[in-house]
Each structure stands twice: as C-alpha cells, then as structure tokens.
PDB file of N, CA and C in Angstrom:
ATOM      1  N   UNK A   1     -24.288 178.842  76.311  1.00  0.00           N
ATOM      2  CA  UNK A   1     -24.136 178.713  74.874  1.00  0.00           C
ATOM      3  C   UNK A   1     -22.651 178.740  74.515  1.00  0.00           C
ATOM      4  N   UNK A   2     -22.259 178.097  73.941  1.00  0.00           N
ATOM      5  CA  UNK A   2     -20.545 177.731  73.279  1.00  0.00           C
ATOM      6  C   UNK A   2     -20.204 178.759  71.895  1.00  0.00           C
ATOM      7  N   UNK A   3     -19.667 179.836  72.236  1.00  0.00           N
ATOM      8  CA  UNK A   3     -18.921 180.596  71.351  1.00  0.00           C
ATOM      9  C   UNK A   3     -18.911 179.765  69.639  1.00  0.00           C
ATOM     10  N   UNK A   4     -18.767 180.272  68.828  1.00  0.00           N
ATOM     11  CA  UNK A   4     -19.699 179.760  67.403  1.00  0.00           C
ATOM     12  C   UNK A   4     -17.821 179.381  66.628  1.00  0.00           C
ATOM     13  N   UNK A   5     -16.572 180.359  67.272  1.00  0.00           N
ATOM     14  CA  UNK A   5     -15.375 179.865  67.084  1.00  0.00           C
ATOM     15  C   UNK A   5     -15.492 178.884  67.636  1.00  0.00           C
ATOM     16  N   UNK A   6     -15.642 178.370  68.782  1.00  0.00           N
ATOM     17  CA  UNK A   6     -14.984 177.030  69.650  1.00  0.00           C
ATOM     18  C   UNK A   6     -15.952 176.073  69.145  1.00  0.00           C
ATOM     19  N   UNK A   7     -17.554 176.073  68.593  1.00  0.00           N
ATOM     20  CA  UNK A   7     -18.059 175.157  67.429  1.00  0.00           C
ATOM     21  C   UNK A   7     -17.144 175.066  66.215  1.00  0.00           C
ATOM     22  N   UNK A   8     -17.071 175.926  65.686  1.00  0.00           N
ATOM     23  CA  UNK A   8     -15.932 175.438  64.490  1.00  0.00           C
ATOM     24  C   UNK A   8     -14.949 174.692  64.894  1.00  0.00           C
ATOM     25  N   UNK A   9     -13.830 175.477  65.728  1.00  0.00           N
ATOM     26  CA  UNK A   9     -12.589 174.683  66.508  1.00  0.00           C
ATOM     27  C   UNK A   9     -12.901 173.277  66.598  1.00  0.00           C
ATOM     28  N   UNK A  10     -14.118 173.021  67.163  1.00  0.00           N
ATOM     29  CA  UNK A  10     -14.391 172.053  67.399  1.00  0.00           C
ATOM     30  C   UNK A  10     -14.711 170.912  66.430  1.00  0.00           C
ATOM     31  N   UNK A  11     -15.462 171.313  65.239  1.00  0.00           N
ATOM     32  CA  UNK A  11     -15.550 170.375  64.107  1.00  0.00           C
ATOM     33  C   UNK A  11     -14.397 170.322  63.502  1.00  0.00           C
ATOM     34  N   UNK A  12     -13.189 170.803  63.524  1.00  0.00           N
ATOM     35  CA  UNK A  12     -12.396 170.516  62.523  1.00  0.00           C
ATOM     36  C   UNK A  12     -11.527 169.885  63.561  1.00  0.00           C
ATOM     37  N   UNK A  13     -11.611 170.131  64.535  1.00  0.00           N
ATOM     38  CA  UNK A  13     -10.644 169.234  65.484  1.00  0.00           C
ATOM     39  C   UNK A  13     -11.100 167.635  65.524  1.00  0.00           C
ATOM     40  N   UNK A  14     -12.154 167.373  65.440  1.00  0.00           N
ATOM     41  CA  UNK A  14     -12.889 166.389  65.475  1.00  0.00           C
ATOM     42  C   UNK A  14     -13.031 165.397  63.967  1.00  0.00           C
ATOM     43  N   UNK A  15     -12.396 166.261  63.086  1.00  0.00           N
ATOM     44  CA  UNK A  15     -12.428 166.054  61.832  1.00  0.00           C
ATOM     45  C   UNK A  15     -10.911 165.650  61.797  1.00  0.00           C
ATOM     46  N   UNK A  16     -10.084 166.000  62.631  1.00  0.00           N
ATOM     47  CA  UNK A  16      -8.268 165.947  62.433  1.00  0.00           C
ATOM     48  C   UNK A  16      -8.031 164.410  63.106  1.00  0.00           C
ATOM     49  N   UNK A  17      -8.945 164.677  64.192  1.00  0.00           N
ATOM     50  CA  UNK A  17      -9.293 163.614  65.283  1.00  0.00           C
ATOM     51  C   UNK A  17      -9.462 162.159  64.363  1.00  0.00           C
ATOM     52  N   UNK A  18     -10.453 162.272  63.434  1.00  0.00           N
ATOM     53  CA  UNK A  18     -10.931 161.414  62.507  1.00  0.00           C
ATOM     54  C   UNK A  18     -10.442 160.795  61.686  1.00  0.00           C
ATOM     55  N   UNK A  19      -9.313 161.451  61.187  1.00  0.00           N
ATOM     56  CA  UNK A  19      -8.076 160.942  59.834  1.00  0.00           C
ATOM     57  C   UNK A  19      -6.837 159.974  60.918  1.00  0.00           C
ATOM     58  N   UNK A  20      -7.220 160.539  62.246  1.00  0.00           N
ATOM     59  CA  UNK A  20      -5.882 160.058  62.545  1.00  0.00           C
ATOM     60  C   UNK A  20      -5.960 158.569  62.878  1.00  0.00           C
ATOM     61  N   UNK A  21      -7.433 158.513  63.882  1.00  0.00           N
ATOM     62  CA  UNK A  21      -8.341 157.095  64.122  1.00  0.00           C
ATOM     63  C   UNK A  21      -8.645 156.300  62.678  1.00  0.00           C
ATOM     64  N   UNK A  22      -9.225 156.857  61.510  1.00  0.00           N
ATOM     65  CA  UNK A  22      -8.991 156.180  60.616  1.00  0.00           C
ATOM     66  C   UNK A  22      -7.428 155.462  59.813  1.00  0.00           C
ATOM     67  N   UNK A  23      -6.446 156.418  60.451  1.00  0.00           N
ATOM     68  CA  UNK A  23      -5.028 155.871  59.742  1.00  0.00           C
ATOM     69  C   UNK A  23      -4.696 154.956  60.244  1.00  0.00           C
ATOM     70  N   UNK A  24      -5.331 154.354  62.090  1.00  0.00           N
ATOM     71  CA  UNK A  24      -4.708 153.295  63.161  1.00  0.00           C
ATOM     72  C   UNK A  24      -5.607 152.195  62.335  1.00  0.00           C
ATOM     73  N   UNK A  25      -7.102 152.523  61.852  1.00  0.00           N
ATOM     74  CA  UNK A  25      -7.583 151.199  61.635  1.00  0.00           C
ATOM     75  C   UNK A  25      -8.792 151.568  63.011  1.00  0.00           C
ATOM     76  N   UNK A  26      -9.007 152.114  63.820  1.00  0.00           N
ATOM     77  CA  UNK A  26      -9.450 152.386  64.721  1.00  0.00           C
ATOM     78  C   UNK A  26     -10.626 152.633  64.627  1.00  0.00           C
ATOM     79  N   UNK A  27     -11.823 152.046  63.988  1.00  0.00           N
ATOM     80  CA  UNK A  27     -13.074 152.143  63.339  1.00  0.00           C
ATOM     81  C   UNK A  27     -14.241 152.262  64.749  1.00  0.00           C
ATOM     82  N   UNK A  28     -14.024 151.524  65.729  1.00  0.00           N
ATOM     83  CA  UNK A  28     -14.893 151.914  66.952  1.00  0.00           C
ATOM     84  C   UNK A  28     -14.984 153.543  67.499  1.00  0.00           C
ATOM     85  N   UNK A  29     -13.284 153.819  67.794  1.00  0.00           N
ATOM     86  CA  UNK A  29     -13.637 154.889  68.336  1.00  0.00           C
ATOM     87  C   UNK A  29     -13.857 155.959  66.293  1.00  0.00           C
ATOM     88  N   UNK A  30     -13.979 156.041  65.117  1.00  0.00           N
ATOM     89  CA  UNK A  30     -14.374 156.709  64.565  1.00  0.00           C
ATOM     90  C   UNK A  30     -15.634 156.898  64.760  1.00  0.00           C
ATOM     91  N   UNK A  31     -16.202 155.742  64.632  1.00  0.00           N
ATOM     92  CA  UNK A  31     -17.583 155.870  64.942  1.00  0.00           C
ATOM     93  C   UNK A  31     -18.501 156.978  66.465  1.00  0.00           C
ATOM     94  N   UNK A  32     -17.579 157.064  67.404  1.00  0.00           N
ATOM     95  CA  UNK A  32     -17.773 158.303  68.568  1.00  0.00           C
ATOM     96  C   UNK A  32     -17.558 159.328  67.606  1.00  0.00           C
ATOM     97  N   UNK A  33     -16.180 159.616  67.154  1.00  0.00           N
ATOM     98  CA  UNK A  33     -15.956 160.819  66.661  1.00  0.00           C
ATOM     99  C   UNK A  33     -16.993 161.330  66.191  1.00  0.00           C
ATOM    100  N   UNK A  34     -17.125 160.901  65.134  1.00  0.00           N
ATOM    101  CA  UNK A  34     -18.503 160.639  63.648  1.00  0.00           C
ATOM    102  C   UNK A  34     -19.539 161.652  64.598  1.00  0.00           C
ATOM    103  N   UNK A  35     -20.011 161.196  65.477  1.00  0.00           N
ATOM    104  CA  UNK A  35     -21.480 161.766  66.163  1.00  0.00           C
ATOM    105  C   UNK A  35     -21.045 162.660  67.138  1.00  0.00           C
ATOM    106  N   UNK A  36     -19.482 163.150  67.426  1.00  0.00           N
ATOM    107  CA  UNK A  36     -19.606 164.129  68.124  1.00  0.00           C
ATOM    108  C   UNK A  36     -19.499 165.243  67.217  1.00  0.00           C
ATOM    109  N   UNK A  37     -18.743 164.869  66.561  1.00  0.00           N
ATOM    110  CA  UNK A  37     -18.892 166.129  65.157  1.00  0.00           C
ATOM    111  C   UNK A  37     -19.897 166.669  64.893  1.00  0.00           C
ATOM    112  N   UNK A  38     -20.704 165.714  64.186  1.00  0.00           N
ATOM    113  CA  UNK A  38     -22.508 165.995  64.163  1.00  0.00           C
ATOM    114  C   UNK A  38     -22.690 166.861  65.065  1.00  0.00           C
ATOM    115  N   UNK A  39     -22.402 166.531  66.328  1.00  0.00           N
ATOM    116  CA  UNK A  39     -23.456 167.445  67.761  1.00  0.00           C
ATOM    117  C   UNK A  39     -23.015 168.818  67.250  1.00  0.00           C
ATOM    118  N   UNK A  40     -21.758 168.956  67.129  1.00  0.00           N
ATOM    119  CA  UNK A  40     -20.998 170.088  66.989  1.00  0.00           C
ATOM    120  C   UNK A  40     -21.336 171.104  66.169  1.00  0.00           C
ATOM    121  N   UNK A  41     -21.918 170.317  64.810  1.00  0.00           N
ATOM    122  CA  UNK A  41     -21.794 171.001  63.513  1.00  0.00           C
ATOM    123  C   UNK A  41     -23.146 171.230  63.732  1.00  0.00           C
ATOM    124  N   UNK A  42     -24.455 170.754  64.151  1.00  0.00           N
ATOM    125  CA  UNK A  42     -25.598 170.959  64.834  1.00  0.00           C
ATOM    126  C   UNK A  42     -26.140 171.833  65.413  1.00  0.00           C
ATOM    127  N   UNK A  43     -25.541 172.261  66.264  1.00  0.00           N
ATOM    128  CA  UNK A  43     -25.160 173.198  67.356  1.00  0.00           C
ATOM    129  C   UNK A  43     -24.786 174.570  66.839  1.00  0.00           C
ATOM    130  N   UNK A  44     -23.448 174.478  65.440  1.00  0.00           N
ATOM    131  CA  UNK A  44     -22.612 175.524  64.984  1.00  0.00           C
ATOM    132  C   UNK A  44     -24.127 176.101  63.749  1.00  0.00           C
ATOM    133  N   UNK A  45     -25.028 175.134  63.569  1.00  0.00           N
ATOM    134  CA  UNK A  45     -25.900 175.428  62.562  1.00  0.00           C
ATOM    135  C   UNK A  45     -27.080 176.410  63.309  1.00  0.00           C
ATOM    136  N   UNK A  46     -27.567 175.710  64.683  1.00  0.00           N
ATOM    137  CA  UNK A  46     -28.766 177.143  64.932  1.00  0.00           C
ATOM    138  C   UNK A  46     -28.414 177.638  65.959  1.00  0.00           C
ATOM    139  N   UNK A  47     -26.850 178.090  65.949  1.00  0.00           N
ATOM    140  CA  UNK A  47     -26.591 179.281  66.703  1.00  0.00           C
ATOM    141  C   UNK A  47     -26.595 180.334  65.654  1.00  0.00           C
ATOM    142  N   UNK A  48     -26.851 181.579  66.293  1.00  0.00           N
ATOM    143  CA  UNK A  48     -27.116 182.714  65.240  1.00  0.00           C
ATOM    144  C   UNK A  48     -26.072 183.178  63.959  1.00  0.00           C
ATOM    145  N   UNK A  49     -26.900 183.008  63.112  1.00  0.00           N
ATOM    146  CA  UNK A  49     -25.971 183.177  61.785  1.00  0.00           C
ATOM    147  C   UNK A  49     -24.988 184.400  61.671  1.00  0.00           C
ATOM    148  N   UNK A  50     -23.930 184.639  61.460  1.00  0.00           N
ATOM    149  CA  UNK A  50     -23.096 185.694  60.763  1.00  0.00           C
ATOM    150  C   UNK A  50     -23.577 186.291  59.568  1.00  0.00           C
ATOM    151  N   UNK A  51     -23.162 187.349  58.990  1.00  0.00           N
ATOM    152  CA  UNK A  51     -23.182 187.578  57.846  1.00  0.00           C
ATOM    153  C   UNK A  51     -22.318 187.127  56.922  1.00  0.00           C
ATOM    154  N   UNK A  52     -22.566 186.181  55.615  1.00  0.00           N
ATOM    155  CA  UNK A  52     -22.183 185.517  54.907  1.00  0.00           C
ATOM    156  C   UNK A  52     -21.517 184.168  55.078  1.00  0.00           C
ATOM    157  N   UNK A  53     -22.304 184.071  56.472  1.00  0.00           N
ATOM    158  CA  UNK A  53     -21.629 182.539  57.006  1.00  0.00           C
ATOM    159  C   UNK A  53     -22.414 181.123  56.066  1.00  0.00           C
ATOM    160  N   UNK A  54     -23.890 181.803  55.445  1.00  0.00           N
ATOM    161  CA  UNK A  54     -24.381 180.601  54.675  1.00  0.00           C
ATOM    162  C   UNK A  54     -23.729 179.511  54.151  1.00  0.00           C
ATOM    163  N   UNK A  55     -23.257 180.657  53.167  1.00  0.00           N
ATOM    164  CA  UNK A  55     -22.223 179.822  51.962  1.00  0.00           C
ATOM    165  C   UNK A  55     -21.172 178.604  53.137  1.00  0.00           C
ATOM    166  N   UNK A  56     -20.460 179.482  54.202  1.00  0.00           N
ATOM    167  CA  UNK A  56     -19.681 178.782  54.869  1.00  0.00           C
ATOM    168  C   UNK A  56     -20.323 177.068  55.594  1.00  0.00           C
ATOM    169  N   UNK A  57     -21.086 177.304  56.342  1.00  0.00           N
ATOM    170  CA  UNK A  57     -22.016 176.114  56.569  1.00  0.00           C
ATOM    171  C   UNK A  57     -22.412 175.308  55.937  1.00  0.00           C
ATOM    172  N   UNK A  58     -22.718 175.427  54.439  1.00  0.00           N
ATOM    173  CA  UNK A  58     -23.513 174.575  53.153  1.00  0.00           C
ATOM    174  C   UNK A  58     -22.327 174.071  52.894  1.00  0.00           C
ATOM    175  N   UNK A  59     -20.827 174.440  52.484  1.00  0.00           N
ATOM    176  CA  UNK A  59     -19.282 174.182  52.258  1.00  0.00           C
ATOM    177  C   UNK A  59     -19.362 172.790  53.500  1.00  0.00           C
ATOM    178  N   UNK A  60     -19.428 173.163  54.537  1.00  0.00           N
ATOM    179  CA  UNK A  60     -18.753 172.504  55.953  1.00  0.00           C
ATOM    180  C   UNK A  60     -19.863 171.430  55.685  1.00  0.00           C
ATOM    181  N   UNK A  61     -21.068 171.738  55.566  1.00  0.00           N
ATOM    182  CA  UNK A  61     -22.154 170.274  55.916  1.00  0.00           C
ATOM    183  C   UNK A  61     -21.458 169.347  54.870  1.00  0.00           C
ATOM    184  N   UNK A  62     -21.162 169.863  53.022  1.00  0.00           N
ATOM    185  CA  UNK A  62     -21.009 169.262  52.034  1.00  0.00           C
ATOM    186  C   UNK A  62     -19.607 168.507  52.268  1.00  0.00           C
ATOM    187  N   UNK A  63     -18.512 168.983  53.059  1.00  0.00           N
ATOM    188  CA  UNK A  63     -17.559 168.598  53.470  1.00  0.00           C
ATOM    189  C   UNK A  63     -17.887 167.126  54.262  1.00  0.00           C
ATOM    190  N   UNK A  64     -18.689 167.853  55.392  1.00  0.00           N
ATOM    191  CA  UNK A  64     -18.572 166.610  56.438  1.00  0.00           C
ATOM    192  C   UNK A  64     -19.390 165.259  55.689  1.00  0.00           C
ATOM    193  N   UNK A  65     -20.136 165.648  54.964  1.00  0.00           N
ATOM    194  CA  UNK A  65     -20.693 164.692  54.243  1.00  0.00           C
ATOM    195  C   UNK A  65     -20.104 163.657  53.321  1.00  0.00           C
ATOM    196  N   UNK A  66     -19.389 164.594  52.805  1.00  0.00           N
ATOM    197  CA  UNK A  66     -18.216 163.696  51.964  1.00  0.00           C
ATOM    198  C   UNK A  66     -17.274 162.432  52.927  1.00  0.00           C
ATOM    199  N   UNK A  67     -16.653 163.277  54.001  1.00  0.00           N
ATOM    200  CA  UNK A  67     -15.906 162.779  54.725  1.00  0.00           C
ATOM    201  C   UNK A  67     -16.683 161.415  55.413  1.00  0.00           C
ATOM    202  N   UNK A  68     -17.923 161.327  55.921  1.00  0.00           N
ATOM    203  CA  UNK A  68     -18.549 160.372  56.295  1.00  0.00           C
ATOM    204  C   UNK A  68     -18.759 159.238  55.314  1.00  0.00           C
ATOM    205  N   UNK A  69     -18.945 159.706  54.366  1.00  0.00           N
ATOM    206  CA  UNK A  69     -18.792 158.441  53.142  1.00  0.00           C
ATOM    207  C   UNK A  69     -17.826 157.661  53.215  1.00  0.00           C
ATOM    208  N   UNK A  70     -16.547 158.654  53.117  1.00  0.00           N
ATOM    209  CA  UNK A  70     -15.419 158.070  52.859  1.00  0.00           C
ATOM    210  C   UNK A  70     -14.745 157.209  54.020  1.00  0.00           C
ATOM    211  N   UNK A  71     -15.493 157.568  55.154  1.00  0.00           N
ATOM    212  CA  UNK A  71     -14.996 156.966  56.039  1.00  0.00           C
ATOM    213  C   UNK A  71     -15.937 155.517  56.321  1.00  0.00           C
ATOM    214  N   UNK A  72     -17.258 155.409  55.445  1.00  0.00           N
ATOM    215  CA  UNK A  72     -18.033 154.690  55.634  1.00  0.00           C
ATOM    216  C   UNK A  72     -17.539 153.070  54.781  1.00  0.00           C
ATOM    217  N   UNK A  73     -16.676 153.948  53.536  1.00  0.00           N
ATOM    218  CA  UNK A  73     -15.979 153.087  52.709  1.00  0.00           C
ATOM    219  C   UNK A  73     -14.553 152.116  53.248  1.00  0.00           C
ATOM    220  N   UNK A  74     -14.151 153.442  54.210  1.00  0.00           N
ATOM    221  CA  UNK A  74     -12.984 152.236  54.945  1.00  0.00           C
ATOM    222  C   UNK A  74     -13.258 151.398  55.690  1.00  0.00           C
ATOM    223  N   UNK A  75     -14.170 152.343  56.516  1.00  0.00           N
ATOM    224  CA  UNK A  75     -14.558 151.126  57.433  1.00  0.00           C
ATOM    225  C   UNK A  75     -14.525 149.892  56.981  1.00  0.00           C
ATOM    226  N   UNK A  76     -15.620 149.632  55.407  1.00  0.00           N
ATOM    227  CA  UNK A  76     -15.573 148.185  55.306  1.00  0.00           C
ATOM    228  C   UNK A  76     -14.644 147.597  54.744  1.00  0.00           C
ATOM    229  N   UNK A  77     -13.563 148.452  53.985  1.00  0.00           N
ATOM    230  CA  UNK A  77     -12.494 147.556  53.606  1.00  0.00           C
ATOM    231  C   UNK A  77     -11.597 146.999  54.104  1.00  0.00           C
ATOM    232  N   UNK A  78     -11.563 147.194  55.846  1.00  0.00           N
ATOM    233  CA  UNK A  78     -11.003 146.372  56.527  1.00  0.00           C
ATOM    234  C   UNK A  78      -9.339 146.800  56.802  1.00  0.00           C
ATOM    235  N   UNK A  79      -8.553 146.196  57.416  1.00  0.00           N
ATOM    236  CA  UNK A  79      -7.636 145.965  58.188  1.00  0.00           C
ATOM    237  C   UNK A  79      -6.413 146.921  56.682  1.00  0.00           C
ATOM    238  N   UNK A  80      -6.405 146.451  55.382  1.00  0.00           N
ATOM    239  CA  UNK A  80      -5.184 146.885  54.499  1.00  0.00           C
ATOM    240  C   UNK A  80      -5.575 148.406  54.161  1.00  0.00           C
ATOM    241  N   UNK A  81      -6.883 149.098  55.132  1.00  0.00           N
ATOM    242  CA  UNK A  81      -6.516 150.674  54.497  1.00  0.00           C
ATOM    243  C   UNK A  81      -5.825 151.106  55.874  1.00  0.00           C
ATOM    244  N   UNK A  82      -5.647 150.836  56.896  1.00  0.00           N
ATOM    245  CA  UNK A  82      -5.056 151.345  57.831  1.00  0.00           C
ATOM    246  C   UNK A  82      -3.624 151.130  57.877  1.00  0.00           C
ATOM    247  N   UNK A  83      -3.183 150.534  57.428  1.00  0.00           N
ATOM    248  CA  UNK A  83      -1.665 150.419  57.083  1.00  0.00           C
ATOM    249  C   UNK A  83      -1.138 151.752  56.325  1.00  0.00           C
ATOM    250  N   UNK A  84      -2.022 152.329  55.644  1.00  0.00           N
ATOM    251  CA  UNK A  84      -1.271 153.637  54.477  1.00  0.00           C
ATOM    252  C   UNK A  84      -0.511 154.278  55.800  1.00  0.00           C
ATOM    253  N   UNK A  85       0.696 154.958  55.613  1.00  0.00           N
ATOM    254  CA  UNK A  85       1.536 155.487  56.050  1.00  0.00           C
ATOM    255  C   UNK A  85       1.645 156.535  55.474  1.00  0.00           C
ATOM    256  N   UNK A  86       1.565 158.208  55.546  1.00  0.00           N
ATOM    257  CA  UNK A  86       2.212 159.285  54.994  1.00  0.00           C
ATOM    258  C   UNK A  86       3.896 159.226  54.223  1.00  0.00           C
ATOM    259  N   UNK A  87       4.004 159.987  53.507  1.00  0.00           N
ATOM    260  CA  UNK A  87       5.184 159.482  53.124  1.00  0.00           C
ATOM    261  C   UNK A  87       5.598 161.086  53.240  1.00  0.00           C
ATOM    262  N   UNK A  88       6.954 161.433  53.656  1.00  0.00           N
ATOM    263  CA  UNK A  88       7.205 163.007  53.390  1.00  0.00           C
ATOM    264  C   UNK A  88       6.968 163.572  52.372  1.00  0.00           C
ATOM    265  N   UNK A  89       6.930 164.665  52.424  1.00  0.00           N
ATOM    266  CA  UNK A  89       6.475 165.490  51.333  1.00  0.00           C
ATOM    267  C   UNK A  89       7.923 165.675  50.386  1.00  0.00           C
ATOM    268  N   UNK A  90       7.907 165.750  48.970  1.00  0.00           N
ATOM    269  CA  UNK A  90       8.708 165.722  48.081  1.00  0.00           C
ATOM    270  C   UNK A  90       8.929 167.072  47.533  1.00  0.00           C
ATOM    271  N   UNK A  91       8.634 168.002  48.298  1.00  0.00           N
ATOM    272  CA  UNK A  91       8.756 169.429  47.805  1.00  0.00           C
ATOM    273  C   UNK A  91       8.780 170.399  48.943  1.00  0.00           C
ATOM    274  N   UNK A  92       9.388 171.745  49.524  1.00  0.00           N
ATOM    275  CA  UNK A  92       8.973 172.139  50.497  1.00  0.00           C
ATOM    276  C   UNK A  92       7.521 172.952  50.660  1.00  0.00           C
ATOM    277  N   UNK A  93       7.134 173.130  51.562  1.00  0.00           N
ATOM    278  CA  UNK A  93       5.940 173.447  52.068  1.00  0.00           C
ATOM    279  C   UNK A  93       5.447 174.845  51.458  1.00  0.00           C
ATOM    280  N   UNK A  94       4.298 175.022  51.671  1.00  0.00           N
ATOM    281  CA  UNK A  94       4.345 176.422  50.692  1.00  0.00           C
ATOM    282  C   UNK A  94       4.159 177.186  52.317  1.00  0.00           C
ATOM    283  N   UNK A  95       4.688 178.546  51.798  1.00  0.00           N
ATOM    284  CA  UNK A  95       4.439 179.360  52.531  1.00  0.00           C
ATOM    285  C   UNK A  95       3.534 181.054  52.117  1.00  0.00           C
ATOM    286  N   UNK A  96       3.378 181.649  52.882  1.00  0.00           N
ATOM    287  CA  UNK A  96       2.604 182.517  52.690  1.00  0.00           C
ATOM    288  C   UNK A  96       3.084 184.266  52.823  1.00  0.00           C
ATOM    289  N   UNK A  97       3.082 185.203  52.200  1.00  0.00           N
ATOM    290  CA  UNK A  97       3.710 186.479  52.542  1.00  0.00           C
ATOM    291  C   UNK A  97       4.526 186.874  51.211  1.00  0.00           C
ATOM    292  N   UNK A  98       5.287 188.380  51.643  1.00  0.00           N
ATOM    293  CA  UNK A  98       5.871 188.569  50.715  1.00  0.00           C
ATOM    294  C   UNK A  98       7.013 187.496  50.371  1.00  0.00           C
ATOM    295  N   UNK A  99       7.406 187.413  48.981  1.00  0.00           N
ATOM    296  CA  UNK A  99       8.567 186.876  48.179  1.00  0.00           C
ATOM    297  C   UNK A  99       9.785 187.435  48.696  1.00  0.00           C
ATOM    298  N   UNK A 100      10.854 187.059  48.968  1.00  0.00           N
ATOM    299  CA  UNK A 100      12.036 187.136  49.199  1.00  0.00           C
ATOM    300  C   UNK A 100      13.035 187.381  48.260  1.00  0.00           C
TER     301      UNK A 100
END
C-alpha cells in the first residue's frame, strides 16, 4: 500500500506535470498524465480516511475536475494556446514569517 503523503505528492506532481505538457502544446502525452492522476487520486480516495481529510478530498476531486475541463478546452483549441509564455512576475514574491 503507498503512503497516503506520496498519493498526494503524487497528484499534485502530476498536476505540475500537466501545466507544463499543456504549455509545450503536448496534448498526447497530457492525455497519460490525465489518467495517471486519476489512478492516484483513486487510490488517495479508499485508502483510509484521516480526520478531517473529507473536506480535503471533495476540494482536490473539485480541483482536478476543473483542471480536466480546462485542459479539455485546450486541447481543442489547438496549436495558438501553447505558445503562452509566462512572463516574470511584476512584483516580488510574497513571503511568509515574521515582518522585518
């Protein structure tokens, strides 16, 4: 049985995996990604629940769900959504902790 961290690890890696294949235009291999995620998030669903992990899981399914749409939408628009390029960020990064 696969530790219920290294299921998570695993969907969001697979999810990072996903933005990056969608930024090349790379719609074949999304489509692997797509269903290994699934296995993952599958798997992360009837392994034994945590306490207050519900909420967390219903979040992650509603997530991945979204994300499959959206990726269902590029797919068909073809070759001019894979061109978007990141552009740097115009502000610095936030950080976290005490104020200085």
């Amino acid at each position: 049985m696969i530790a219920r961290e290294t299921l998570i690890g695993s969907v969001l890696a697979a999810t990072d995996k996903l933005v990056q294949q969608a930024g090349q235009g790379d719609w074949s291999s999304v489509a692997k990604t797509v269903e290994q995620r699934r296995m993952f998030l599958d798997a992360l669903s009837t392994s034994e629940p945590q306490p207050g992990e519900h909420e967390f899981l219903q979040a992650m399914r509603a997530a991945i769900a979204e994300s499959d749409a959206a990726i269902a939408v590029m797919s068909k628009a073809g070759p001019q959504v894979s061109t978007y390029t990141p552009s740097a960020p115009s502000s610095p990064p936030l950080t976290y902790g005490p104020r200085k």
